[in-house]
PDB file of N, CA and C in Angstrom:
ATOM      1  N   UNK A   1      -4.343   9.268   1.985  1.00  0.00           N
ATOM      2  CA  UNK A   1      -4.120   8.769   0.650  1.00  0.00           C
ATOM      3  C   UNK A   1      -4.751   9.759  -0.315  1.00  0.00           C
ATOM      4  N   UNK A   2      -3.907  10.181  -1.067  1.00  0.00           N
ATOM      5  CA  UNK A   2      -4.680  10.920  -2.330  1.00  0.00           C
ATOM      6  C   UNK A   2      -4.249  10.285  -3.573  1.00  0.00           C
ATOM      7  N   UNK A   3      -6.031  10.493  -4.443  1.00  0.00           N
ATOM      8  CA  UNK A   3      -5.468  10.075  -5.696  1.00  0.00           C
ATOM      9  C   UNK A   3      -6.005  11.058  -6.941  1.00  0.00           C
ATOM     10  N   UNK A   4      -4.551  11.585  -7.480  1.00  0.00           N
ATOM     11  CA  UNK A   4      -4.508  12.237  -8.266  1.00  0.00           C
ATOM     12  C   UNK A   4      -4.359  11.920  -9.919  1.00  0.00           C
ATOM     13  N   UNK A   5      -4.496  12.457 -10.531  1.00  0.00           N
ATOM     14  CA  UNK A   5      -4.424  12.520 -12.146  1.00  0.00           C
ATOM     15  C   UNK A   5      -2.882  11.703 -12.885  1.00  0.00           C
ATOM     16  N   UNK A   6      -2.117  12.168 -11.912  1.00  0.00           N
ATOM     17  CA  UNK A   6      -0.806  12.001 -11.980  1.00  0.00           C
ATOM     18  C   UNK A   6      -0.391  10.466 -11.757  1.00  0.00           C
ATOM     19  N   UNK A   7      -0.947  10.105 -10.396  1.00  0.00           N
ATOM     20  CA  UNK A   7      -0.581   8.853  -9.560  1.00  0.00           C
ATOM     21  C   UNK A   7      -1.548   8.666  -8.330  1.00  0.00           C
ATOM     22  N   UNK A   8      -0.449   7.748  -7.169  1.00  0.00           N
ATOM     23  CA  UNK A   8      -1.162   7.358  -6.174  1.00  0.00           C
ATOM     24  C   UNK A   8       0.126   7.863  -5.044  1.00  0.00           C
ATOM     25  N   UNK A   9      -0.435   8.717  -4.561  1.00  0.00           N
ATOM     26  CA  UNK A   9       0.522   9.177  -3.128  1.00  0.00           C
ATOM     27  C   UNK A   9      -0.177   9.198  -1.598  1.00  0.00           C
ATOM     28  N   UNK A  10       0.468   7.985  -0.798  1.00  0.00           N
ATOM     29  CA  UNK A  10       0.406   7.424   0.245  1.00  0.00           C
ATOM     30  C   UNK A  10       1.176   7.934   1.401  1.00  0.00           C
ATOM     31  N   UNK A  11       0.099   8.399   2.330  1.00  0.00           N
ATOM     32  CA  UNK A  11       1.198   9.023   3.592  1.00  0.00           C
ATOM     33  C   UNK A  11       0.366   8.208   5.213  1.00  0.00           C
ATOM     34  N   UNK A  12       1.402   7.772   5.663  1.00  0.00           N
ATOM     35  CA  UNK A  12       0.859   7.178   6.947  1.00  0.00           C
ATOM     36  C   UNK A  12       2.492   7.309   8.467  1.00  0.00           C
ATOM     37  N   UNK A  13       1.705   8.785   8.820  1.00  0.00           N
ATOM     38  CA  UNK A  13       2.747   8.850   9.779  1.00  0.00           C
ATOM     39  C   UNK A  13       3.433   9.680   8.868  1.00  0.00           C
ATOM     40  N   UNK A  14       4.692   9.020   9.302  1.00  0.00           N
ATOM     41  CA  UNK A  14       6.432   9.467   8.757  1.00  0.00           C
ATOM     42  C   UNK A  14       7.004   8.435   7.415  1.00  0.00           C
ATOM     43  N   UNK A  15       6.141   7.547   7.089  1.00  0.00           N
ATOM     44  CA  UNK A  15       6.179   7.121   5.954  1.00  0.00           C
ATOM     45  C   UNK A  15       5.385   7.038   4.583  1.00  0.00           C
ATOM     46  N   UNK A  16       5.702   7.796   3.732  1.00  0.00           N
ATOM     47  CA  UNK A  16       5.467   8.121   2.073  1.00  0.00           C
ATOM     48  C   UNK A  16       5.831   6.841   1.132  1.00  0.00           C
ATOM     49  N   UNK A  17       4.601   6.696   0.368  1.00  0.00           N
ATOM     50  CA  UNK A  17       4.645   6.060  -0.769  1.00  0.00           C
ATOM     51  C   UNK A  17       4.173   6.705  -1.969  1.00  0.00           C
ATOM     52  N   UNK A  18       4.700   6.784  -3.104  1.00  0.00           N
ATOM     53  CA  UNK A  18       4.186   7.417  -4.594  1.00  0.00           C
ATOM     54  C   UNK A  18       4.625   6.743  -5.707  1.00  0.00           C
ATOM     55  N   UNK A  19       3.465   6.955  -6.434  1.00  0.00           N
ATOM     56  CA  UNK A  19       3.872   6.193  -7.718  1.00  0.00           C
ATOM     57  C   UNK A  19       2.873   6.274  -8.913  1.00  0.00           C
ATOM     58  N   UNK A  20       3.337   6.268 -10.157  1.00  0.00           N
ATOM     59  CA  UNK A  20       2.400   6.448 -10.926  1.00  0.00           C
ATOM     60  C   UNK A  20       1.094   5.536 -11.365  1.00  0.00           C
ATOM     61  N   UNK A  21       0.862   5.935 -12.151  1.00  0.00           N
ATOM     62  CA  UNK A  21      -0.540   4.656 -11.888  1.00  0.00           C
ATOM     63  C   UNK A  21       0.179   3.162 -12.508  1.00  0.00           C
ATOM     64  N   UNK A  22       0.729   4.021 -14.388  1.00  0.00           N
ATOM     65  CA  UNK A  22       1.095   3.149 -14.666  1.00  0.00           C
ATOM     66  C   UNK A  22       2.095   1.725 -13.969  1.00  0.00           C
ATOM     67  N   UNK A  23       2.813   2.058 -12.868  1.00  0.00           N
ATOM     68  CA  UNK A  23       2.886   1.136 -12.080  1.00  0.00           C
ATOM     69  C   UNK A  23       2.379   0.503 -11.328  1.00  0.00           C
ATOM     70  N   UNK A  24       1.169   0.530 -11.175  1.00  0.00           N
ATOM     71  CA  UNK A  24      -0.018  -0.530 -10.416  1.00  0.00           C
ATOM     72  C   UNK A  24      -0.002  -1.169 -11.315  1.00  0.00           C
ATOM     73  N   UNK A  25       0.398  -2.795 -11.030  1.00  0.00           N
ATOM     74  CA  UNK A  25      -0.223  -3.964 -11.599  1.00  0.00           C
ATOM     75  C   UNK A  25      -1.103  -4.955 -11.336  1.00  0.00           C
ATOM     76  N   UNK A  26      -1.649  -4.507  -9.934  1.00  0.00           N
ATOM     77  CA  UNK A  26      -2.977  -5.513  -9.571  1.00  0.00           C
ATOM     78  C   UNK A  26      -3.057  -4.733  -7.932  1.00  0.00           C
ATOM     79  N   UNK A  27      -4.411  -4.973  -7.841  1.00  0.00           N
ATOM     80  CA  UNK A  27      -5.413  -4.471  -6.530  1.00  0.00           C
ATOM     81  C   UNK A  27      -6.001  -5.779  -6.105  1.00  0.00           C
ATOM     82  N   UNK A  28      -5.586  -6.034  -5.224  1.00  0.00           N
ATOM     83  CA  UNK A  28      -6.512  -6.808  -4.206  1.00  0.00           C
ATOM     84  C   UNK A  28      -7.101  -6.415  -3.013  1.00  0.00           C
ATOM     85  N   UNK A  29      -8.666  -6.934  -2.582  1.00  0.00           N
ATOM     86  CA  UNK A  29      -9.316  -6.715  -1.201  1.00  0.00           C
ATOM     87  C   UNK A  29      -8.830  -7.742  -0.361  1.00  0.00           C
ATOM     88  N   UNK A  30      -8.096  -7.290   0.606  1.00  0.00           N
ATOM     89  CA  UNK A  30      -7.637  -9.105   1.598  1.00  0.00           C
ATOM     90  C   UNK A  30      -7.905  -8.369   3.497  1.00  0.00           C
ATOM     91  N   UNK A  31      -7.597  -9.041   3.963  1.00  0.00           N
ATOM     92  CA  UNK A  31      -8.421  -9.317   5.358  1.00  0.00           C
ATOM     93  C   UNK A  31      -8.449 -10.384   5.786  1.00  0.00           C
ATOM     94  N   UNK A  32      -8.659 -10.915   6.750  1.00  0.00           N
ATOM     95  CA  UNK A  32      -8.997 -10.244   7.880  1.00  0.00           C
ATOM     96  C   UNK A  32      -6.980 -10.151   8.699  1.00  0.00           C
ATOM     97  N   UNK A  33      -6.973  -9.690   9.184  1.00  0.00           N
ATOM     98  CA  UNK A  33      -5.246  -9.257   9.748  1.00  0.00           C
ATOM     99  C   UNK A  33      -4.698  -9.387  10.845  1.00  0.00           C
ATOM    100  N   UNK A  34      -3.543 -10.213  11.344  1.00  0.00           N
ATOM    101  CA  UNK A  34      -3.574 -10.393  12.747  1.00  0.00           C
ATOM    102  C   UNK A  34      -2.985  -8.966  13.551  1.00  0.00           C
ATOM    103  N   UNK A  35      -3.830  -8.942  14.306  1.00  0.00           N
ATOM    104  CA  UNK A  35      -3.203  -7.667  15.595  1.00  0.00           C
ATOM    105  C   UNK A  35      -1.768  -6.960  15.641  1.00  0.00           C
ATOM    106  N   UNK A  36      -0.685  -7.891  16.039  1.00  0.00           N
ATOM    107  CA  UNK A  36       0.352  -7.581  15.288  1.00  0.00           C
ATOM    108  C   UNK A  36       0.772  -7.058  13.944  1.00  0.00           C
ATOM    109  N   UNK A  37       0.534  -7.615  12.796  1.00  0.00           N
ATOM    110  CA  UNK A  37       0.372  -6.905  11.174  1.00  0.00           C
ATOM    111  C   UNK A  37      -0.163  -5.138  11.716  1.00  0.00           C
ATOM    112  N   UNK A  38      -1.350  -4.908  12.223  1.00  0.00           N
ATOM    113  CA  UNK A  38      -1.788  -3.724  12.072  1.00  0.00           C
ATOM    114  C   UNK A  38      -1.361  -2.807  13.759  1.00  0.00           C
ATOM    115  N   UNK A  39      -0.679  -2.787  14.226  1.00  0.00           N
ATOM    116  CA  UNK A  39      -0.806  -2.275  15.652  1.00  0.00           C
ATOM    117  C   UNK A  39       0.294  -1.241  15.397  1.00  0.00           C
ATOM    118  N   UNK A  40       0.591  -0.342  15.518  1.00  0.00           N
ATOM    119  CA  UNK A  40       1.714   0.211  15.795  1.00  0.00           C
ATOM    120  C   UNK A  40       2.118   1.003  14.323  1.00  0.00           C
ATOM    121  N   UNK A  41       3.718   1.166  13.887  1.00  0.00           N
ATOM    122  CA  UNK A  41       4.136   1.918  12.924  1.00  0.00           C
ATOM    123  C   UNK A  41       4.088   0.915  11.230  1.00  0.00           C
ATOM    124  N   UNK A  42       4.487   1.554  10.482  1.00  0.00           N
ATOM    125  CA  UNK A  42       4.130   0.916   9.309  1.00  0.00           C
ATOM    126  C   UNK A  42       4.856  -0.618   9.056  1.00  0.00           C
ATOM    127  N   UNK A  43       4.613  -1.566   8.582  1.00  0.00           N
ATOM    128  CA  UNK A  43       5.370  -2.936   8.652  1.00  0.00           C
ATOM    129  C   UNK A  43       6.023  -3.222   7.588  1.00  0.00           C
ATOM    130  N   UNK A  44       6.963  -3.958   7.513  1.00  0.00           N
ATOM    131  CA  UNK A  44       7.707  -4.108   6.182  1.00  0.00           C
ATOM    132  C   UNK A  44       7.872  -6.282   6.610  1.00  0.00           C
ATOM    133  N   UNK A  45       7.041  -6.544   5.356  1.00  0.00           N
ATOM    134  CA  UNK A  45       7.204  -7.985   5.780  1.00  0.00           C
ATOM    135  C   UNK A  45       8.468  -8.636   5.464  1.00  0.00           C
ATOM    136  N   UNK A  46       9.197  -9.309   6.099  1.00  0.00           N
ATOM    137  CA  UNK A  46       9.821 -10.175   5.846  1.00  0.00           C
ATOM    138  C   UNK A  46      10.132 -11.057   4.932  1.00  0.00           C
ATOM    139  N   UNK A  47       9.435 -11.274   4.200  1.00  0.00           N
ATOM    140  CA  UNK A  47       9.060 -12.480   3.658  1.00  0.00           C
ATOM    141  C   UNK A  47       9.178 -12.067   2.121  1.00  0.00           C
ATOM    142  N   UNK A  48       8.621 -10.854   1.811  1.00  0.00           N
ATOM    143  CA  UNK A  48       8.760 -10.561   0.432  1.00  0.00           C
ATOM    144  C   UNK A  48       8.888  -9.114   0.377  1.00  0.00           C
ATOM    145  N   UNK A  49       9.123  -8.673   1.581  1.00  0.00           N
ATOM    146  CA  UNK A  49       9.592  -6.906   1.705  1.00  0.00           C
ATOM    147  C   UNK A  49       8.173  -5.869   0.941  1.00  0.00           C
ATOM    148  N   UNK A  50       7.176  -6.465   1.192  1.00  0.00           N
ATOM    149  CA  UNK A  50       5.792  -5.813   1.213  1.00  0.00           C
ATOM    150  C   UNK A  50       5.655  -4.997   2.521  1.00  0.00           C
ATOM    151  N   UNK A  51       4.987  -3.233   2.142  1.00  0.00           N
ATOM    152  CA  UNK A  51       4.991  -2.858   3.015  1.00  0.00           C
ATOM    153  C   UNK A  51       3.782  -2.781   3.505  1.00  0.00           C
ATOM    154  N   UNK A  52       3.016  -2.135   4.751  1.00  0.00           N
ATOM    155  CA  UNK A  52       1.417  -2.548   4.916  1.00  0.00           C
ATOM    156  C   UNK A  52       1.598  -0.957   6.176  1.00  0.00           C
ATOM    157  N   UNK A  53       0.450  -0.156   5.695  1.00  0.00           N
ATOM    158  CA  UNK A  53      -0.129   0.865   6.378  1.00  0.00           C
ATOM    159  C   UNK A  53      -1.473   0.528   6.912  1.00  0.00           C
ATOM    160  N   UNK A  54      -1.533   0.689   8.117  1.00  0.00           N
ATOM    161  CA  UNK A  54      -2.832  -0.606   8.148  1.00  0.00           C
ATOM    162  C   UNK A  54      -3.237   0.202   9.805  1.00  0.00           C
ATOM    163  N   UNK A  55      -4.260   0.580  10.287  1.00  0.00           N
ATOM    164  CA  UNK A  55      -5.454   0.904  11.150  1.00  0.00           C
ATOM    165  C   UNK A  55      -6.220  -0.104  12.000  1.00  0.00           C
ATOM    166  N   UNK A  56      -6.761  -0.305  11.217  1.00  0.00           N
ATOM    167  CA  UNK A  56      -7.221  -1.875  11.836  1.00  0.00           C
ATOM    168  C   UNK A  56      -7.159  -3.236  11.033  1.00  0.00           C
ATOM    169  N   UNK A  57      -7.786  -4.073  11.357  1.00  0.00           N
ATOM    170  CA  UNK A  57      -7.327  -5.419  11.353  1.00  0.00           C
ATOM    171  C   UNK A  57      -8.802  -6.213  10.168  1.00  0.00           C
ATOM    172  N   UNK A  58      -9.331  -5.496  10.015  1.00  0.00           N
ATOM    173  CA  UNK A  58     -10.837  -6.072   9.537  1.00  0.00           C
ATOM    174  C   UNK A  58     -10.372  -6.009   7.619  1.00  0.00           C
ATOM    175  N   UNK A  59      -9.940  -4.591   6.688  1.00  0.00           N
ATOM    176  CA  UNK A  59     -10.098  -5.731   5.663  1.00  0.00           C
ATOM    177  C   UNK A  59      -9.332  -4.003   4.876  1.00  0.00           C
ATOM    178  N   UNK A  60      -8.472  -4.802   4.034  1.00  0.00           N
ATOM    179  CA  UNK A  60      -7.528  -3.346   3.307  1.00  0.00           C
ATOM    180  C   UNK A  60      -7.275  -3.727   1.850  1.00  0.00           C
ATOM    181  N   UNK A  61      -6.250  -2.776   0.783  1.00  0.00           N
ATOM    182  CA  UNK A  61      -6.472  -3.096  -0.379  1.00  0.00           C
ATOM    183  C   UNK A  61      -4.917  -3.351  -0.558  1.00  0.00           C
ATOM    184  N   UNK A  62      -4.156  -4.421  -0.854  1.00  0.00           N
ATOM    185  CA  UNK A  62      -3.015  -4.840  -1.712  1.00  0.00           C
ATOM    186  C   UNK A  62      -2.651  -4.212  -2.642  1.00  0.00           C
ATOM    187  N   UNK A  63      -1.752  -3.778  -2.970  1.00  0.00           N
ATOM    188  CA  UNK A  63      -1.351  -2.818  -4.459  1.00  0.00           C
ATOM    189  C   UNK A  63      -0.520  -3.508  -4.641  1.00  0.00           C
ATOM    190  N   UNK A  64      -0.088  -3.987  -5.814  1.00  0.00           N
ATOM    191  CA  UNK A  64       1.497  -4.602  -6.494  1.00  0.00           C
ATOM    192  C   UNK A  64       1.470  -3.533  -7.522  1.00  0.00           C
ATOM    193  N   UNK A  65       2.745  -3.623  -7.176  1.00  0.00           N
ATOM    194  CA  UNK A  65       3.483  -2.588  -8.088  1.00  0.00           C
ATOM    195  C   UNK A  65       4.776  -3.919  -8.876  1.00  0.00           C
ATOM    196  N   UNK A  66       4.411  -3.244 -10.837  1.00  0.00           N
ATOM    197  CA  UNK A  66       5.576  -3.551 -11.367  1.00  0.00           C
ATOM    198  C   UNK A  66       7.076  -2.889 -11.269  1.00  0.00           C
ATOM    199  N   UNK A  67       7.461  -2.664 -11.038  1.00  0.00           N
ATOM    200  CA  UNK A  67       8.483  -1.530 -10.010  1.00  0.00           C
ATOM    201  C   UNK A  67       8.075  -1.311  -8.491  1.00  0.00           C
ATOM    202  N   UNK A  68       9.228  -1.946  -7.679  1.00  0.00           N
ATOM    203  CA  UNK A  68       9.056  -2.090  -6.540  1.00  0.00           C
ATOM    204  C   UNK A  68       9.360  -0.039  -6.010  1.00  0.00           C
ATOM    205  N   UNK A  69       8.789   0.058  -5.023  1.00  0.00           N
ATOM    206  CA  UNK A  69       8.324   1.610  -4.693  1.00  0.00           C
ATOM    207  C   UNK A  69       9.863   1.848  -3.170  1.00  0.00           C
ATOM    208  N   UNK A  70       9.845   2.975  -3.207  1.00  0.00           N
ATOM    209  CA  UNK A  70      10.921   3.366  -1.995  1.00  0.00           C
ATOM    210  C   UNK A  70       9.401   3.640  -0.639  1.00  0.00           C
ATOM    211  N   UNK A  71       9.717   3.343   0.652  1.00  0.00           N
ATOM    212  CA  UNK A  71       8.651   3.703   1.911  1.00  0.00           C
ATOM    213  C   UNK A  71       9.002   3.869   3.121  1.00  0.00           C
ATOM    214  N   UNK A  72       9.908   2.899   3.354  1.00  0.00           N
ATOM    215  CA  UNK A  72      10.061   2.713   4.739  1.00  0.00           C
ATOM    216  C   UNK A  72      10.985   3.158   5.860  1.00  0.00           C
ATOM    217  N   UNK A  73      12.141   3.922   4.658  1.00  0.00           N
ATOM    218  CA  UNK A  73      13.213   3.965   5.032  1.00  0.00           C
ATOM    219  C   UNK A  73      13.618   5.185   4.241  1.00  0.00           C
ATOM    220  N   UNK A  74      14.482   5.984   4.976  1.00  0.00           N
ATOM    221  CA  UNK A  74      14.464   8.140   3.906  1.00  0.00           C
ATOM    222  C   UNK A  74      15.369   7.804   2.907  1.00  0.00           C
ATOM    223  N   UNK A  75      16.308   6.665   2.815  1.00  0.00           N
ATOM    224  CA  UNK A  75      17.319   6.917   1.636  1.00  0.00           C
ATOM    225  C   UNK A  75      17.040   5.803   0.027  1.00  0.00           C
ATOM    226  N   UNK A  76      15.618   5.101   0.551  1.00  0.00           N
ATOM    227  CA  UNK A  76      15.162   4.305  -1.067  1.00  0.00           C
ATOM    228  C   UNK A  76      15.551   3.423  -1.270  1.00  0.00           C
ATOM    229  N   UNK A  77      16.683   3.132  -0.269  1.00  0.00           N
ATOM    230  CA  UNK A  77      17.546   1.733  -0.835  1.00  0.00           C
ATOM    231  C   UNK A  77      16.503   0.655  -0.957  1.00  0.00           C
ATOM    232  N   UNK A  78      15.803   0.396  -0.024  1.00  0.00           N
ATOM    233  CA  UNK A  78      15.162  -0.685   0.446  1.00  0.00           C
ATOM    234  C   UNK A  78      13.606  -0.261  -0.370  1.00  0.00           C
ATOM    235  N   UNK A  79      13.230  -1.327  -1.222  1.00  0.00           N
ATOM    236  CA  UNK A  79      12.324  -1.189  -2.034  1.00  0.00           C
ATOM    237  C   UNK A  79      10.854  -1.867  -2.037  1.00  0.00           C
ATOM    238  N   UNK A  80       9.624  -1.871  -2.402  1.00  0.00           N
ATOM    239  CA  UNK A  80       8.941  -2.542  -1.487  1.00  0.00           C
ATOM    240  C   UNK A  80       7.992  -3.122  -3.070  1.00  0.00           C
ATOM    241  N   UNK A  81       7.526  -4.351  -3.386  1.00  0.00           N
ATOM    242  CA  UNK A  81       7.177  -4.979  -4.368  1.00  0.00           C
ATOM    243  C   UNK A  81       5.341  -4.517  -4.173  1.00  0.00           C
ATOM    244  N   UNK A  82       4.778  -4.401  -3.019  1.00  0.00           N
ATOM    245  CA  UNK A  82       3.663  -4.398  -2.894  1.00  0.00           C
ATOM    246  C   UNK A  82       3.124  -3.320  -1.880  1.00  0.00           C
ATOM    247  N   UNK A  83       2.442  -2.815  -1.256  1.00  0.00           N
ATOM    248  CA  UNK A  83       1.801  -1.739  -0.786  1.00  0.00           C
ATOM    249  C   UNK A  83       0.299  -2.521   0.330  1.00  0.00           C
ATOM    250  N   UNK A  84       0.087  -2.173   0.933  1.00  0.00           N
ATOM    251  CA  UNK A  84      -1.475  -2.891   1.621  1.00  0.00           C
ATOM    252  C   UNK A  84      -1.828  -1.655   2.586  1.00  0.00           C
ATOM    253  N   UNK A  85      -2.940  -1.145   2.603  1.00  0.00           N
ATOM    254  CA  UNK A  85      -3.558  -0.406   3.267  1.00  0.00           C
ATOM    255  C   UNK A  85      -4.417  -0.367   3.524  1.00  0.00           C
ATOM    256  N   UNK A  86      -5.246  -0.009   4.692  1.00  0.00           N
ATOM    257  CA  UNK A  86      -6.244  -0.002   5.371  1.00  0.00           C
ATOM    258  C   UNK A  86      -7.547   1.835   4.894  1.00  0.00           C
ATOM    259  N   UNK A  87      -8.715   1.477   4.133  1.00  0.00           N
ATOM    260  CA  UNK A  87      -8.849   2.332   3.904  1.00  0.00           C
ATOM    261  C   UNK A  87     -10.405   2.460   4.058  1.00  0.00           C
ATOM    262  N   UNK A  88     -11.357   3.671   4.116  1.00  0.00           N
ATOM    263  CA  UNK A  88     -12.931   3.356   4.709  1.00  0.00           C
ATOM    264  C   UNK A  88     -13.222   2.499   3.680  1.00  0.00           C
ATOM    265  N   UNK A  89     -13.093   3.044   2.311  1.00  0.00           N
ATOM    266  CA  UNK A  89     -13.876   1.975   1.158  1.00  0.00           C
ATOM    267  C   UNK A  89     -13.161   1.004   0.819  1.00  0.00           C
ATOM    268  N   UNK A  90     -12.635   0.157   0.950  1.00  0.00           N
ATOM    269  CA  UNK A  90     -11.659  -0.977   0.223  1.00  0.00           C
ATOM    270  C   UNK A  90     -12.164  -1.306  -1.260  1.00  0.00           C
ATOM    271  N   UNK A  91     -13.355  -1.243  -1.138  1.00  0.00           N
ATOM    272  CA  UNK A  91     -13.848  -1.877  -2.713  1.00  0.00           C
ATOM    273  C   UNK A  91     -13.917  -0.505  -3.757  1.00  0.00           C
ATOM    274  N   UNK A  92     -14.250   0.756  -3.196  1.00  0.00           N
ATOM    275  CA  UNK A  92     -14.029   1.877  -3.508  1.00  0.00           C
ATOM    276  C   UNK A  92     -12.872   2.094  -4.827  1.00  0.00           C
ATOM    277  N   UNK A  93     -11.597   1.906  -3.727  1.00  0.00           N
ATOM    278  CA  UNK A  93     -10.335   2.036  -3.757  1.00  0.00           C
ATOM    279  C   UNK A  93      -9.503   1.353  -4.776  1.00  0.00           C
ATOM    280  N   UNK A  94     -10.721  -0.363  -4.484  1.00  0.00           N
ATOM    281  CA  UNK A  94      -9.677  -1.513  -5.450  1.00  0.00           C
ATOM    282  C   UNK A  94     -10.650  -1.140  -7.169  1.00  0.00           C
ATOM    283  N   UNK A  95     -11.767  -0.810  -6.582  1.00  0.00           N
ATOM    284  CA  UNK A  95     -12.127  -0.475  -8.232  1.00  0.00           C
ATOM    285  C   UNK A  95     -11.469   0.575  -8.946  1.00  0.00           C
ATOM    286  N   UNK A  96     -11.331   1.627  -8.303  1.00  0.00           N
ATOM    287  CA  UNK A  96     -10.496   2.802  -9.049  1.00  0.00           C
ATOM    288  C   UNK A  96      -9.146   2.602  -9.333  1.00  0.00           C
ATOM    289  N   UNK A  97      -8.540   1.876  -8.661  1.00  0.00           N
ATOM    290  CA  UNK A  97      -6.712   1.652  -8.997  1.00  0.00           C
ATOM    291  C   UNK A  97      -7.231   0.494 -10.055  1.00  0.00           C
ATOM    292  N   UNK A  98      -7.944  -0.654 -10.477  1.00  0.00           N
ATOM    293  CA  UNK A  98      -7.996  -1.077 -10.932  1.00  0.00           C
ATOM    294  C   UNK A  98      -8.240  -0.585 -12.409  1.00  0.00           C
ATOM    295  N   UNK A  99      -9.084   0.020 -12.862  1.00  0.00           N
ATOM    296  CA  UNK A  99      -9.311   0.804 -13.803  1.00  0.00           C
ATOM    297  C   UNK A  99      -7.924   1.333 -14.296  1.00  0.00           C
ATOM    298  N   UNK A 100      -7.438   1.687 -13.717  1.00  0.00           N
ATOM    299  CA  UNK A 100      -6.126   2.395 -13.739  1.00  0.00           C
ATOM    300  C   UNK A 100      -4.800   1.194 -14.553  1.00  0.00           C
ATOM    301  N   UNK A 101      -4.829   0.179 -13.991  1.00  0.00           N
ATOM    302  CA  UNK A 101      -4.203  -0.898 -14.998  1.00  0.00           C
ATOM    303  C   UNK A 101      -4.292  -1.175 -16.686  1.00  0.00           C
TER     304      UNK A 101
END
């Protein structure tokens, strides 16, 4: 994850997320995650097409985005309302994107 002047650009694997700041509309710290959610390649939920880059299972930061972001998939169609990642600082992370709102 880097965060630059510009935005927030997310790489996990073979899947990319970017976006400017001004599209962060809220940071949350959430946790704890079931095994499944974090095991394997990046997840795209069901439920509200949130995507989640995630390591382990203990505690990551939510991004909503007002403009849903392209991630999961190389051609964008498929758009993702929210972001969740697994990162060393979570509180770090949610204070600085927060600021950023």
């Amino acid at each position: 994850m880097r965060i630059e002047k510009d935005g927030l650009f997310v790489r996990f694997g073979l899947w990319r997320v970017a976006t400017t700041f001004d599209n962060v509309a809220g940071v949350a710290v959430t946790g704890a995650y079931a095994f499944v959610r974090t095991a394997g390649p990046a997840h795209l939920s069901m439920a509200d097409k949130g995507l989640t880059f995630a390591t382990n299972g203990d505690r990551g930061v939510c991004i909503r985005f007002r403009t849903p972001v392209a991630g999961i998939e190389p051609t964008g169609v498929l758009r993702h309302p929210s972001l969740t990642v697994t990162v060393a600082d979570c509180d770090g992370l949610a204070r600085v994107l927060s600021q950023t709102t």
